[in-house]
N, C-alpha and C. Protein backbone atom coordinates (compact mmCIF):
# COMPACT_ATOMS: atom_id res chain seq x y z
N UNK A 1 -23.17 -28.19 -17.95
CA UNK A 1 -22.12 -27.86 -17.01
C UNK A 1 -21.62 -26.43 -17.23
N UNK A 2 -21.81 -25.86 -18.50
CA UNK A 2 -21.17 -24.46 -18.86
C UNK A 2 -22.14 -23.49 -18.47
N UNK A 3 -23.41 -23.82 -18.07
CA UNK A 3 -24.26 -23.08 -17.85
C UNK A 3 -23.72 -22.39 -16.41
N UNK A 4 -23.47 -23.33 -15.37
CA UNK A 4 -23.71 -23.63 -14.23
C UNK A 4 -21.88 -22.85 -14.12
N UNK A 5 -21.10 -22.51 -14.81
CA UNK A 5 -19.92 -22.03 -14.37
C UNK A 5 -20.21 -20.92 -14.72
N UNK A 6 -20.80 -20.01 -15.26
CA UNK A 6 -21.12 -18.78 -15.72
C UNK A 6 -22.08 -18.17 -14.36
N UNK A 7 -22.28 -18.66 -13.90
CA UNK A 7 -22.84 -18.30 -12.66
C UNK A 7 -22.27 -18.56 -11.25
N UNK A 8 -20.94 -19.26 -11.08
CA UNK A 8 -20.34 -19.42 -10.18
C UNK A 8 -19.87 -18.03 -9.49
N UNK A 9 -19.55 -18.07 -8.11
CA UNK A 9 -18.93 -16.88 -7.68
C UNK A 9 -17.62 -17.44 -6.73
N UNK A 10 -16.91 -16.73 -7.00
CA UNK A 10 -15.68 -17.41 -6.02
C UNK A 10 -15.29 -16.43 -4.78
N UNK A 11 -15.52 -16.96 -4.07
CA UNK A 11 -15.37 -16.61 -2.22
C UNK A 11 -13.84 -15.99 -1.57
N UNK A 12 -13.42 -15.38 -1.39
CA UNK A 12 -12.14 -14.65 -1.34
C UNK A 12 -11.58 -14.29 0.04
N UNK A 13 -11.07 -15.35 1.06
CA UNK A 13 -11.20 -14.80 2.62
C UNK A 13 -10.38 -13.17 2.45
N UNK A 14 -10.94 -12.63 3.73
CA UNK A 14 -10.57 -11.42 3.98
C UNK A 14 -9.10 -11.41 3.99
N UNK A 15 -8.29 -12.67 4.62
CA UNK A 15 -7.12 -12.41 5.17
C UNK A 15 -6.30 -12.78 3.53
N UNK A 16 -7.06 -13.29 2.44
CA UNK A 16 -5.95 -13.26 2.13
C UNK A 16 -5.97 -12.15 0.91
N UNK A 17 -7.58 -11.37 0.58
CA UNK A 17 -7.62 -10.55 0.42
C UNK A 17 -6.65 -8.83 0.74
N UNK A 18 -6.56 -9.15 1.93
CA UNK A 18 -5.53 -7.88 2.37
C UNK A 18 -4.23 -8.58 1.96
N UNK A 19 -3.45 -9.53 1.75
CA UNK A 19 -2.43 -10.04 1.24
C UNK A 19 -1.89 -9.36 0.02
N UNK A 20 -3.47 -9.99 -0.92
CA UNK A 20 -3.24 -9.25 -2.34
C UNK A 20 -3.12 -7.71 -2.46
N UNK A 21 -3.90 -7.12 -1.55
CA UNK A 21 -3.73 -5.76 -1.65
C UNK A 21 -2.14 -5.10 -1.08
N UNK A 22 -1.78 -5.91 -0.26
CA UNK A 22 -0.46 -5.49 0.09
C UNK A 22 0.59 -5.66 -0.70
N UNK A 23 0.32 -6.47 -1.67
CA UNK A 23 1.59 -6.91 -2.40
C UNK A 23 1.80 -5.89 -3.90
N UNK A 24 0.20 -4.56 -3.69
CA UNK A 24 0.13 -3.92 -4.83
C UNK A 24 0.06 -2.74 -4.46
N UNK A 25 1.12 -2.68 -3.08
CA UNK A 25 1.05 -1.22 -2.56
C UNK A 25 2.36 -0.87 -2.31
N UNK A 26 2.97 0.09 -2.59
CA UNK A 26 4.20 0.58 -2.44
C UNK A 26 4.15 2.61 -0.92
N UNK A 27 5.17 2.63 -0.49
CA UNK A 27 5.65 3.71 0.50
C UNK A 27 6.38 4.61 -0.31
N UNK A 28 6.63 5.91 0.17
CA UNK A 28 7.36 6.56 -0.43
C UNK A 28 7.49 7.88 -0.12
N UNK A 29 9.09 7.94 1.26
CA UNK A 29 8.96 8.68 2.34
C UNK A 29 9.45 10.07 2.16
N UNK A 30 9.67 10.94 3.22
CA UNK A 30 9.79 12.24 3.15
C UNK A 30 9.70 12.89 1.28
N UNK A 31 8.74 12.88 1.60
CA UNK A 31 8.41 13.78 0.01
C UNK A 31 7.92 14.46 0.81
N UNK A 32 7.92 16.09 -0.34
CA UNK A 32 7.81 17.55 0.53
C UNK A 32 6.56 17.93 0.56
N UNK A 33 6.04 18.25 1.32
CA UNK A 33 4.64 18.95 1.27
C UNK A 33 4.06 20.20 0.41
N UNK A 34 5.03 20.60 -0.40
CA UNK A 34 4.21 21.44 -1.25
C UNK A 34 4.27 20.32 -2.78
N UNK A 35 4.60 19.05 -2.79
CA UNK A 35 4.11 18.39 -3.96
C UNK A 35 2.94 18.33 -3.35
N UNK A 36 1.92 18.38 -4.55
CA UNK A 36 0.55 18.16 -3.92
C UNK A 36 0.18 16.81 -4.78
N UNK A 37 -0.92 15.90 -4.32
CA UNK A 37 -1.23 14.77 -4.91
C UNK A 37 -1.59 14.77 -6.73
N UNK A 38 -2.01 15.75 -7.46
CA UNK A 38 -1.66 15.86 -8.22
C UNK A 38 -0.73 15.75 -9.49
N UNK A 39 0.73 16.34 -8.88
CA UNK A 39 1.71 16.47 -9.14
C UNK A 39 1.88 14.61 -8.86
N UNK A 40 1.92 14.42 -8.27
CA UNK A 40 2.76 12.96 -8.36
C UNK A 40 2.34 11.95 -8.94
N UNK A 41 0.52 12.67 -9.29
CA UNK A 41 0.11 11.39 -10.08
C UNK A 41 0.48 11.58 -11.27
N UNK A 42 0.36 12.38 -11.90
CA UNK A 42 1.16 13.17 -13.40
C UNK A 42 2.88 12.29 -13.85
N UNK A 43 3.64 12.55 -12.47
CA UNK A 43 4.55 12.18 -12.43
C UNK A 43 4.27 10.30 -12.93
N UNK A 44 3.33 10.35 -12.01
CA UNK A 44 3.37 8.45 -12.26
C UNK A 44 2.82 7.94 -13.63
N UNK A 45 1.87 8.34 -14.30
CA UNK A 45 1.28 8.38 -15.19
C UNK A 45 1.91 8.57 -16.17
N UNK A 46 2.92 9.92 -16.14
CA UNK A 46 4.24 10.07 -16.99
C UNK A 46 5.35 8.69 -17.43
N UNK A 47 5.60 8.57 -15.82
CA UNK A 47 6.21 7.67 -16.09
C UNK A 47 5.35 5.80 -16.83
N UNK A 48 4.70 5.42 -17.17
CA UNK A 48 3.32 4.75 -17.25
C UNK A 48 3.34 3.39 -16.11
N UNK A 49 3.34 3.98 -15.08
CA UNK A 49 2.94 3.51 -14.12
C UNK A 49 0.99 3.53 -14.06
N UNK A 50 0.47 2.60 -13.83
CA UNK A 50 -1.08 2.29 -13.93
C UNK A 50 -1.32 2.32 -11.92
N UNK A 51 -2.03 3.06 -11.87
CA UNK A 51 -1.59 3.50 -10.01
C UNK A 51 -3.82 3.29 -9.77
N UNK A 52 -4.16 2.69 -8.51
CA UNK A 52 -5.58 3.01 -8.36
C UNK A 52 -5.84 4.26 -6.93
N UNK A 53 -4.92 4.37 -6.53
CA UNK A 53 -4.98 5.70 -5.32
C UNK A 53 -3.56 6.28 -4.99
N UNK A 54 -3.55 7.11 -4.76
CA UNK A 54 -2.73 8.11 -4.43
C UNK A 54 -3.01 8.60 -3.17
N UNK A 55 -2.33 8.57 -1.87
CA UNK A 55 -3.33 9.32 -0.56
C UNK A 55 -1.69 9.65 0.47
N UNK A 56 -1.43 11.11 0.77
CA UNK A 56 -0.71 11.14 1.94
C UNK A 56 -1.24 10.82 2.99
N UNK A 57 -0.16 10.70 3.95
CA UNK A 57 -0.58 9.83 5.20
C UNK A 57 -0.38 10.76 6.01
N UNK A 58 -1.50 10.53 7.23
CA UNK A 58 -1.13 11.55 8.30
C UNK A 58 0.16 11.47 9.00
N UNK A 59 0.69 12.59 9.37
CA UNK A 59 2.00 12.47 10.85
C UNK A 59 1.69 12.12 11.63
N UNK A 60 2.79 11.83 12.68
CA UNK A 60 2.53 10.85 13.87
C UNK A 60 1.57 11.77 15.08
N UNK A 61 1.98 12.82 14.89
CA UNK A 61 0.92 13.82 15.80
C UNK A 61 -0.74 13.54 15.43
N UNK A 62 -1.05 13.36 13.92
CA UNK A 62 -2.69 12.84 13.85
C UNK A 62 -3.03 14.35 13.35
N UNK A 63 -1.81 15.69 13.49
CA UNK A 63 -2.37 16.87 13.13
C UNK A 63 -2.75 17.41 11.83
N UNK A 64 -1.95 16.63 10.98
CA UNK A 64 -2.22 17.19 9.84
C UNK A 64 -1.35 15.88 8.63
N UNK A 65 -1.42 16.16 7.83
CA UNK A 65 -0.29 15.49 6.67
C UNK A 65 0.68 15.30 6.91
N UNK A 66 1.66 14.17 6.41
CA UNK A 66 2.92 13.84 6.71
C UNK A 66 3.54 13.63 5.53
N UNK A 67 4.57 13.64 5.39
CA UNK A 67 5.62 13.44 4.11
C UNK A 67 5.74 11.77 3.57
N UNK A 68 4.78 11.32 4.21
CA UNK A 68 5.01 9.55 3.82
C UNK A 68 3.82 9.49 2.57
N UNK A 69 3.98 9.04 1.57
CA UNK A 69 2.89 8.79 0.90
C UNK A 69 2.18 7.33 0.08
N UNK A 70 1.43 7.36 0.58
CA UNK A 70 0.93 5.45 0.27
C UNK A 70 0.36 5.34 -1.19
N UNK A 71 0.82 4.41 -2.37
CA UNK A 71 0.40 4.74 -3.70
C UNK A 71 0.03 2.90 -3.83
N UNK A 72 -1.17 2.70 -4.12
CA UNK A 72 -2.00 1.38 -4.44
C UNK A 72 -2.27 1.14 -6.33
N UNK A 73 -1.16 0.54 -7.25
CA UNK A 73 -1.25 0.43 -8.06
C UNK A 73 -2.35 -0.95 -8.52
N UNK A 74 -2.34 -0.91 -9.92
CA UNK A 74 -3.35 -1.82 -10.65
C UNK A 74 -2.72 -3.23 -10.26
N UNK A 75 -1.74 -3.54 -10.42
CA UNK A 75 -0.97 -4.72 -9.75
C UNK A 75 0.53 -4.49 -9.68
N UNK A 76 0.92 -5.72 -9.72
CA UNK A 76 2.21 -6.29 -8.64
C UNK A 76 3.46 -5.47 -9.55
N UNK A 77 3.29 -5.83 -11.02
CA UNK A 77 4.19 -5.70 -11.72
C UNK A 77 4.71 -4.36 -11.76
N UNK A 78 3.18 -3.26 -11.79
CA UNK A 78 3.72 -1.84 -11.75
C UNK A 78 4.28 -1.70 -10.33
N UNK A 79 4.09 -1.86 -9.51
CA UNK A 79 4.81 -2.02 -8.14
C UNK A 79 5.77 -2.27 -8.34
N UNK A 80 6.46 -3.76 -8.43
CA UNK A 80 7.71 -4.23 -8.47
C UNK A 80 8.82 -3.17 -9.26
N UNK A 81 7.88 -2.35 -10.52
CA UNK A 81 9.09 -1.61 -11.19
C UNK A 81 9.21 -0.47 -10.94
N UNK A 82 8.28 0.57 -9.97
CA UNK A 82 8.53 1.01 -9.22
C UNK A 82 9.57 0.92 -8.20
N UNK A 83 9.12 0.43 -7.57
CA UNK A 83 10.13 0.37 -6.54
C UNK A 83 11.33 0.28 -6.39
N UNK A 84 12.00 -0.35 -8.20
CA UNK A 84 13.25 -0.44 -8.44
C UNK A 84 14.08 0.69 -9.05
N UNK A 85 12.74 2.12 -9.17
CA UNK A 85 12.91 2.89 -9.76
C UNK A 85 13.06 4.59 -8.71
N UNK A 86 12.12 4.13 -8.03
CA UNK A 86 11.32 4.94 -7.34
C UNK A 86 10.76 5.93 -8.05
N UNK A 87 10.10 7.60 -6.83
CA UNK A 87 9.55 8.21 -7.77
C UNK A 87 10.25 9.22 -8.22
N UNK A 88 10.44 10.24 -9.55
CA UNK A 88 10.91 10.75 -10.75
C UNK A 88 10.18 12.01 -10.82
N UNK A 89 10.49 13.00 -9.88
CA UNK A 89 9.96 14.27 -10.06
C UNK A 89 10.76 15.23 -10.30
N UNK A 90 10.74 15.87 -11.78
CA UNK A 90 11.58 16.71 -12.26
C UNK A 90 12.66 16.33 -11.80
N UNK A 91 13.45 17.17 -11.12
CA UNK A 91 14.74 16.39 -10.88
C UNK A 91 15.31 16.31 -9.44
N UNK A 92 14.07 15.88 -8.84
CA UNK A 92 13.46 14.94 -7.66
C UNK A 92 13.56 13.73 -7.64
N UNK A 93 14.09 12.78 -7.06
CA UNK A 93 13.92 11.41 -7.08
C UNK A 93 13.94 10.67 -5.73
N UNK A 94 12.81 10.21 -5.21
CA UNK A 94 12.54 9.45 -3.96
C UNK A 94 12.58 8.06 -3.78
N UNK A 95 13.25 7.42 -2.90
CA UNK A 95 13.48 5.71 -3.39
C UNK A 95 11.67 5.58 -2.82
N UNK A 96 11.48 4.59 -3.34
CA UNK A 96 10.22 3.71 -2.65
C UNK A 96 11.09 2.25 -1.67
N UNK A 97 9.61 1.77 -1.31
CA UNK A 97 9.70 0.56 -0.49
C UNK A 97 8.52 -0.47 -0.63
N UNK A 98 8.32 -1.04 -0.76
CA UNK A 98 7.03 -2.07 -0.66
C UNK A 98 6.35 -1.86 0.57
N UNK A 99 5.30 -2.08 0.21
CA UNK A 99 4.12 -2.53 2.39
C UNK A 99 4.94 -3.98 2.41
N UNK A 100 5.07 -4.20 3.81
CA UNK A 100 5.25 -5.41 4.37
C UNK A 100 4.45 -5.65 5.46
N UNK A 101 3.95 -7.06 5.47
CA UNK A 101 3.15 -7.77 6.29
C UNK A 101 3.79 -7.72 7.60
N UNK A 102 2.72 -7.64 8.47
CA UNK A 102 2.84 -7.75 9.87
C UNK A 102 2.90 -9.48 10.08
N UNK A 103 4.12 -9.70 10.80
CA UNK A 103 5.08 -10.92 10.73
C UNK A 103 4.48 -11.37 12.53
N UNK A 104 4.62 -10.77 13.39
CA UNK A 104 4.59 -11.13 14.31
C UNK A 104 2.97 -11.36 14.78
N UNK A 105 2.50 -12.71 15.53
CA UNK A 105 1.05 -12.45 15.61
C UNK A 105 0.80 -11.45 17.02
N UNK A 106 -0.62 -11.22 17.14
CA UNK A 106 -1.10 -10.45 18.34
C UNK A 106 -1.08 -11.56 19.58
N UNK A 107 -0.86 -10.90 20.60
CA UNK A 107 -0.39 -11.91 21.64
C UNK A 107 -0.87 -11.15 23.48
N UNK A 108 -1.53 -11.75 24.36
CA UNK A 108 -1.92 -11.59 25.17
C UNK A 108 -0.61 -10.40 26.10
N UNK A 109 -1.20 -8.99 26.24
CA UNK A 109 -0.19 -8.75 27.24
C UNK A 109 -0.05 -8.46 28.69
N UNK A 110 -1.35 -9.52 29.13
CA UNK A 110 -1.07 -10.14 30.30
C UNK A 110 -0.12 -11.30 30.67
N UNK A 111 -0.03 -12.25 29.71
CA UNK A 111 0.54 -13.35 29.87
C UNK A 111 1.63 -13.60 28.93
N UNK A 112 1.56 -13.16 27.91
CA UNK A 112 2.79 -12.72 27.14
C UNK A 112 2.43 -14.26 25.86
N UNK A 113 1.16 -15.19 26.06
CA UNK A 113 0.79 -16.12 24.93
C UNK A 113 -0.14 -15.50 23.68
N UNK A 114 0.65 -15.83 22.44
CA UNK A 114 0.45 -15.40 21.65
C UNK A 114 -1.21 -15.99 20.76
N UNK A 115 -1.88 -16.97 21.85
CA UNK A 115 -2.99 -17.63 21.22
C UNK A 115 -4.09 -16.81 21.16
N UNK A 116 -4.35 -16.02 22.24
CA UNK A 116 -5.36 -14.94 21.84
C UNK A 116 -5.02 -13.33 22.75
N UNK A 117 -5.59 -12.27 22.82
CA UNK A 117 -5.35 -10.99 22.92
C UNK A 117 -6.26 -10.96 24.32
N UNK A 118 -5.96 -10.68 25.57
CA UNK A 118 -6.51 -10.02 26.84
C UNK A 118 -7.68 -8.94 26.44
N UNK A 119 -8.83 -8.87 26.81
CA UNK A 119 -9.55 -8.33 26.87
C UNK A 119 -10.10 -6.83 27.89
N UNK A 120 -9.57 -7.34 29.10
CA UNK A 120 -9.34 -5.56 29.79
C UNK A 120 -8.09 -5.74 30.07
């Protein structure tokens, strides 16, 4: 029987896959554009925050970089204490926020039923 669990693989739906990933991602808004990604990972690392990406987000124009910045830690815990902390730059300090799940489902907006999405 021990053979046969050493070779098991366990199956992970997508949806609840993006769950987990959301619950290990934190926001963290108007920060200035001459911090460069660098700088904030230093900052996080400093602080020993365990972080797996660092990435600014584009502005709403699509033109270039925006002051919002999305940070995907190793898990929940460095998140959670984050966020109670926010981020700690020199003597800079930005609150954070958690990602939150999209609550409402997709919903036809021809007919206004939320069972499936209109197609043209």
């Amino acid at each position: 029987m021990n053979e046969l669990s050493d070779s098991a693989k366990i199956f992970i739906p997508r949806s609840i896959q993006r769950i987990q990933k959301i619950d290990k991602e934190a926001f963290v808004k108007s920060v200035d554009k001459e911090l460069s990604i660098e700088e904030i990972k230093n900052a996080l690392t400093y602080n020993g925050y365990q972080m797996n990406q660092v990435e600014r987000l584009m502005n709403k124009e699509r033109t270039g970089t925006g002051t919002t910045i999305k940070i995907t830690f190793d898990d929940v815990k460095n998140r959670d204490a984050f966020i109670k902390l926010g981020l700690q730059i020199d003597h800079m300090h930005f609150p954070a926020e958690k990602a939150k799940q999209k609550v409402n489902p997709q919903q036809c907006h021809s007919c206004s039923i939320a069972v499936y999405v209109a197609t043209d």
